[in-house]
N, C-alpha and C. Protein backbone atom coordinates (compact mmCIF):
# COMPACT_ATOMS: atom_id res chain seq x y z
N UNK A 1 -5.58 9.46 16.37
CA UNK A 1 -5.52 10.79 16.90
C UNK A 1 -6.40 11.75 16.12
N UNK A 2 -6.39 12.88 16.43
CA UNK A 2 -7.11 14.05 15.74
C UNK A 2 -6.98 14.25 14.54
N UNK A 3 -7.35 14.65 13.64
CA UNK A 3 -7.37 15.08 12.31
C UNK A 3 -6.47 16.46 12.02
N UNK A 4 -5.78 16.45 11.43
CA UNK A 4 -5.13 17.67 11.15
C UNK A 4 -3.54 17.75 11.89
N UNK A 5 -3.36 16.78 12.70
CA UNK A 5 -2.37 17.37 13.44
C UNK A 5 -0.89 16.59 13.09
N UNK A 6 -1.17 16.43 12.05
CA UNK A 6 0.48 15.73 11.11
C UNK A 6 0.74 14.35 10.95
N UNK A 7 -0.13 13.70 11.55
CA UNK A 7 -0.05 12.14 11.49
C UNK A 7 0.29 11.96 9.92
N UNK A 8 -0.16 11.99 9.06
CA UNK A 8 0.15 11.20 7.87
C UNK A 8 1.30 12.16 7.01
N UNK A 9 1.92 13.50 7.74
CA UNK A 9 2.92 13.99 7.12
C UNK A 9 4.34 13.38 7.39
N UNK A 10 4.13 13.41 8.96
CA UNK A 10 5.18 12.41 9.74
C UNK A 10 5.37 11.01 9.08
N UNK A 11 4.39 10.66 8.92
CA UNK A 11 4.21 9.07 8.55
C UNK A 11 4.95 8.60 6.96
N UNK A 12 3.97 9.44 6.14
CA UNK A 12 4.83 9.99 4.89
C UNK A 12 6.56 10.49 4.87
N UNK A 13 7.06 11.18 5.53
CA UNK A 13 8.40 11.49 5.51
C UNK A 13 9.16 10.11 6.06
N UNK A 14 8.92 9.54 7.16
CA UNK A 14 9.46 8.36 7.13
C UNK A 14 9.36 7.61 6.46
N UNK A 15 7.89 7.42 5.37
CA UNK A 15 8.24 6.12 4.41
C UNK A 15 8.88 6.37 3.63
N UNK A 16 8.83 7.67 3.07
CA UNK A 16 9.90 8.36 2.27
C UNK A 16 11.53 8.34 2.28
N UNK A 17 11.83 7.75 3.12
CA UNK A 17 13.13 7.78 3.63
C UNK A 17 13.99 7.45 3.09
N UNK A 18 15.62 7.60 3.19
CA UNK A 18 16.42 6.50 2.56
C UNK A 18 16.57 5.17 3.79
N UNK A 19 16.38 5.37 5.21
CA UNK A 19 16.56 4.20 5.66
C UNK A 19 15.32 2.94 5.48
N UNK A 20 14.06 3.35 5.08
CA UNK A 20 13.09 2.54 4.90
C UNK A 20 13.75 1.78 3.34
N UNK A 21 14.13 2.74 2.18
CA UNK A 21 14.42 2.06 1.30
C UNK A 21 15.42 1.04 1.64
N UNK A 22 16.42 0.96 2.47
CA UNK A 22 17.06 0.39 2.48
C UNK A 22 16.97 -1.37 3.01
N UNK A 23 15.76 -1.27 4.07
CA UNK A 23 15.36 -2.21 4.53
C UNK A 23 14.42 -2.84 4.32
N UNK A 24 13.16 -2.67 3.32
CA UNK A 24 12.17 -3.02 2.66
C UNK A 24 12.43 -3.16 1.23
N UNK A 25 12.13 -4.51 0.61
CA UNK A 25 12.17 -4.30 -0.95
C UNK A 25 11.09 -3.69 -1.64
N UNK A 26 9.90 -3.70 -1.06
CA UNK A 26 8.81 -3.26 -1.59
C UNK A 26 8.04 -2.25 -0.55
N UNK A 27 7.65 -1.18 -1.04
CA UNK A 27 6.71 -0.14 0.28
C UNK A 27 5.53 0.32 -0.76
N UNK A 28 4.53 0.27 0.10
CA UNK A 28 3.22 0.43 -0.73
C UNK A 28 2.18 1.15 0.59
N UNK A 29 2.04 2.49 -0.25
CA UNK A 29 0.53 3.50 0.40
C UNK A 29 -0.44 3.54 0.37
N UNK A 30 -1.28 3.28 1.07
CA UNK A 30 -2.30 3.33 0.42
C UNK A 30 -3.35 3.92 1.53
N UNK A 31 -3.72 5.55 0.77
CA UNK A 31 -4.61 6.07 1.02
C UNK A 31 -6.15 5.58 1.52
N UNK A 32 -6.91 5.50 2.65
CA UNK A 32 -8.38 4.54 2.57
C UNK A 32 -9.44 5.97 2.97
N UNK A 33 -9.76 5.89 2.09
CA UNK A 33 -10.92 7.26 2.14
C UNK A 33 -12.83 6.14 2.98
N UNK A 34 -13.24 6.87 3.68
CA UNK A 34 -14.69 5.84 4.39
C UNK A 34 -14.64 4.87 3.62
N UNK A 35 -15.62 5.37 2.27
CA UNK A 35 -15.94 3.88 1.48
C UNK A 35 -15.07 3.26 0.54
N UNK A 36 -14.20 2.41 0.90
CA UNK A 36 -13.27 1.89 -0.17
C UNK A 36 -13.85 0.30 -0.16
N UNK A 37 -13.45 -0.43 -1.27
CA UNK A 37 -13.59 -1.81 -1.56
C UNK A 37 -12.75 -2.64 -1.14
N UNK A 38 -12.61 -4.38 -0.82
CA UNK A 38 -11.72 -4.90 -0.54
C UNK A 38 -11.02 -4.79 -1.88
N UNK A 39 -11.59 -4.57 -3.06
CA UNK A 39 -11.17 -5.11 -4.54
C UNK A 39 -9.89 -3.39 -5.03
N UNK A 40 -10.68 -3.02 -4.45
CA UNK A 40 -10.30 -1.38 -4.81
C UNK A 40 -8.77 -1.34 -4.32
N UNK A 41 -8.70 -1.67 -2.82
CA UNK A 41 -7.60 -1.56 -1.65
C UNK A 41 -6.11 -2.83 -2.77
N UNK A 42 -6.71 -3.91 -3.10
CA UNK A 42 -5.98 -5.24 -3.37
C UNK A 42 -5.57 -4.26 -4.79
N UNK A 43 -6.29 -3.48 -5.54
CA UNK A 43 -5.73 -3.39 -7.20
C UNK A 43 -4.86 -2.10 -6.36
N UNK A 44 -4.94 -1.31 -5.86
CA UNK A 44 -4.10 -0.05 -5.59
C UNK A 44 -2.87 -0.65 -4.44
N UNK A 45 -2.97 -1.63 -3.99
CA UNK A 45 -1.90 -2.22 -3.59
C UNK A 45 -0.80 -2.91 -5.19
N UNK A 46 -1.50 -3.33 -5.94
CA UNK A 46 -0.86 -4.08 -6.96
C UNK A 46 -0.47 -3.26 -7.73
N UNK A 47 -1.22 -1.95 -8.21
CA UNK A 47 -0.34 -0.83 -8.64
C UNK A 47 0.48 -0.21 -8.57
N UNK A 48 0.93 -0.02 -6.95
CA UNK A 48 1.91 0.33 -7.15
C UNK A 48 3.02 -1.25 -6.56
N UNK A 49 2.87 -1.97 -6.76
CA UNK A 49 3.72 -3.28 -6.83
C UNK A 49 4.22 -3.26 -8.23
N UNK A 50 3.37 -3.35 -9.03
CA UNK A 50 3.59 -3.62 -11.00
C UNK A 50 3.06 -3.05 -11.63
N UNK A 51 2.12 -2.60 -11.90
CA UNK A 51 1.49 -2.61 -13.21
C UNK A 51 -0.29 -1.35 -13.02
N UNK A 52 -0.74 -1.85 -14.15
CA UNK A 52 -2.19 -1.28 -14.07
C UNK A 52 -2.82 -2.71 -13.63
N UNK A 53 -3.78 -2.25 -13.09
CA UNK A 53 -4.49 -3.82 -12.56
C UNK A 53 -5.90 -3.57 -13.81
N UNK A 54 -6.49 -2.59 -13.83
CA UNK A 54 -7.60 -2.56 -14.93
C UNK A 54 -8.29 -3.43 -15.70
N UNK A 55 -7.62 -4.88 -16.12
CA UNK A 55 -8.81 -5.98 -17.03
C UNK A 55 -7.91 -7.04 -16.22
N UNK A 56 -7.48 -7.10 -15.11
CA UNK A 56 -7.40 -8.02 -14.20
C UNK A 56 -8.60 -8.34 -12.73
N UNK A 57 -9.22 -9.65 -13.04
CA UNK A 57 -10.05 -9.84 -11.93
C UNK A 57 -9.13 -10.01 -10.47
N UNK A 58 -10.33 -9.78 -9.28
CA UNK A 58 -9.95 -9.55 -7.97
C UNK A 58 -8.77 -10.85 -7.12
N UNK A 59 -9.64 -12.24 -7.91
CA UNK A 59 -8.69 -13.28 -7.40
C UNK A 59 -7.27 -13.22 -8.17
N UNK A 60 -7.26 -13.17 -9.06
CA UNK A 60 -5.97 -13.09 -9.82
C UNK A 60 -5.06 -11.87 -9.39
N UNK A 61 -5.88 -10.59 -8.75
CA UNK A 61 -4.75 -10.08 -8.08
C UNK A 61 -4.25 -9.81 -6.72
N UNK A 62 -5.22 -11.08 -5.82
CA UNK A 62 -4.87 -11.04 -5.02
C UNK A 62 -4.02 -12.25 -4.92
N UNK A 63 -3.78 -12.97 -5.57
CA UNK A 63 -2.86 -14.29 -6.21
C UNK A 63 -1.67 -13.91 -6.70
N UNK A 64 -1.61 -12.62 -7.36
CA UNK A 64 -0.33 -11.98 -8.08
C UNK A 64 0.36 -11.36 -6.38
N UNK A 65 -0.06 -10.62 -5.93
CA UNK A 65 0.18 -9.75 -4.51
C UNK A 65 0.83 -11.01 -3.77
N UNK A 66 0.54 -12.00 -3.59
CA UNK A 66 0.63 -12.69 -3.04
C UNK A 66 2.23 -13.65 -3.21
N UNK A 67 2.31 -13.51 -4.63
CA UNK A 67 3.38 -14.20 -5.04
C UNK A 67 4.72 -13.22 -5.07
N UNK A 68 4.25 -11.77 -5.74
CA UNK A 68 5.15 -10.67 -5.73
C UNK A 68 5.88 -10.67 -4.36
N UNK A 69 4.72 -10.71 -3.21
CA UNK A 69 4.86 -10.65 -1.97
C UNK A 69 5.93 -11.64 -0.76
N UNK A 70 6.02 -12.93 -1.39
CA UNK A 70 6.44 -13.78 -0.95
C UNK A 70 7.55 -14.09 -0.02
N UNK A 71 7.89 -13.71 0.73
CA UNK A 71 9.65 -14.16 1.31
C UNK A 71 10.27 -13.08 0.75
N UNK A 72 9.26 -12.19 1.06
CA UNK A 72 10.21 -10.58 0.58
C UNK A 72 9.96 -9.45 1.81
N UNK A 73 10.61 -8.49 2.32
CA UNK A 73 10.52 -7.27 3.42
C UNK A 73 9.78 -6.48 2.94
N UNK A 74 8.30 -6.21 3.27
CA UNK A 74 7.74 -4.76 2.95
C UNK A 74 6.89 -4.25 3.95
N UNK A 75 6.86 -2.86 3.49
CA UNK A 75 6.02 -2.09 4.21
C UNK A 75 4.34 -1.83 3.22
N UNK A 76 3.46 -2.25 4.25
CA UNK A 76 2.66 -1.89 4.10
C UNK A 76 1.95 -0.76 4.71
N UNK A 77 1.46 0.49 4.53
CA UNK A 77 0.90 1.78 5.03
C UNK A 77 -0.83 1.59 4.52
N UNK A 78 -1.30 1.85 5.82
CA UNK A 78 -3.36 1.83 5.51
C UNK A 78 -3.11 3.84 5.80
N UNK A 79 -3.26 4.50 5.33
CA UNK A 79 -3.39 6.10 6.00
C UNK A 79 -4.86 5.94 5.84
N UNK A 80 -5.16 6.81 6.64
CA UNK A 80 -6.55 7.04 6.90
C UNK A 80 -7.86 6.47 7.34
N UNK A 81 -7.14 5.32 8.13
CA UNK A 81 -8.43 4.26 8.22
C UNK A 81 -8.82 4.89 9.46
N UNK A 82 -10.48 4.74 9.14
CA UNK A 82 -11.82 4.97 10.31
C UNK A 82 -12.41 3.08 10.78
């Protein structure tokens, strides 16, 4: 839809929720501004999963995401994708 007209406030207050907490173990945002990286998207997913990703390479955290991830309920959020 259009720009400006509440999409990601709406979107935001529901992930925010107590019923989302209740039904997801893990919820992760993630902002995508035009130029983002696949590497960029995978460490700011893992950040807010655990940790700093910073002197961790790309396979290893998309291997960690993966395992964190496993046979578990989450929400994943892309805001802003073009």
């Amino acid at each position: 839809g259009m720009g400006g007209i509440g999409k990601t406030t709406m979107a935001r207050n529901i992930f925010t929720g107590p019923e989302i907490k209740k039904h997801f173990v893990v919820t992760v945002w993630v902002p995508l501004p035009k130029k983002i990286s696949t590497t960029d998207i995978l460490k700011h997913i893992y950040n807010q999963i655990v940790e700093s990703s910073n002197n961790i390479g790309v396979y290893k955290v998309e291997k960690k995401i993966y395992e964190l991830l496993l046979q578990k309920r989450y929400l994943l959020v892309l805001d802003d994708v073009w």
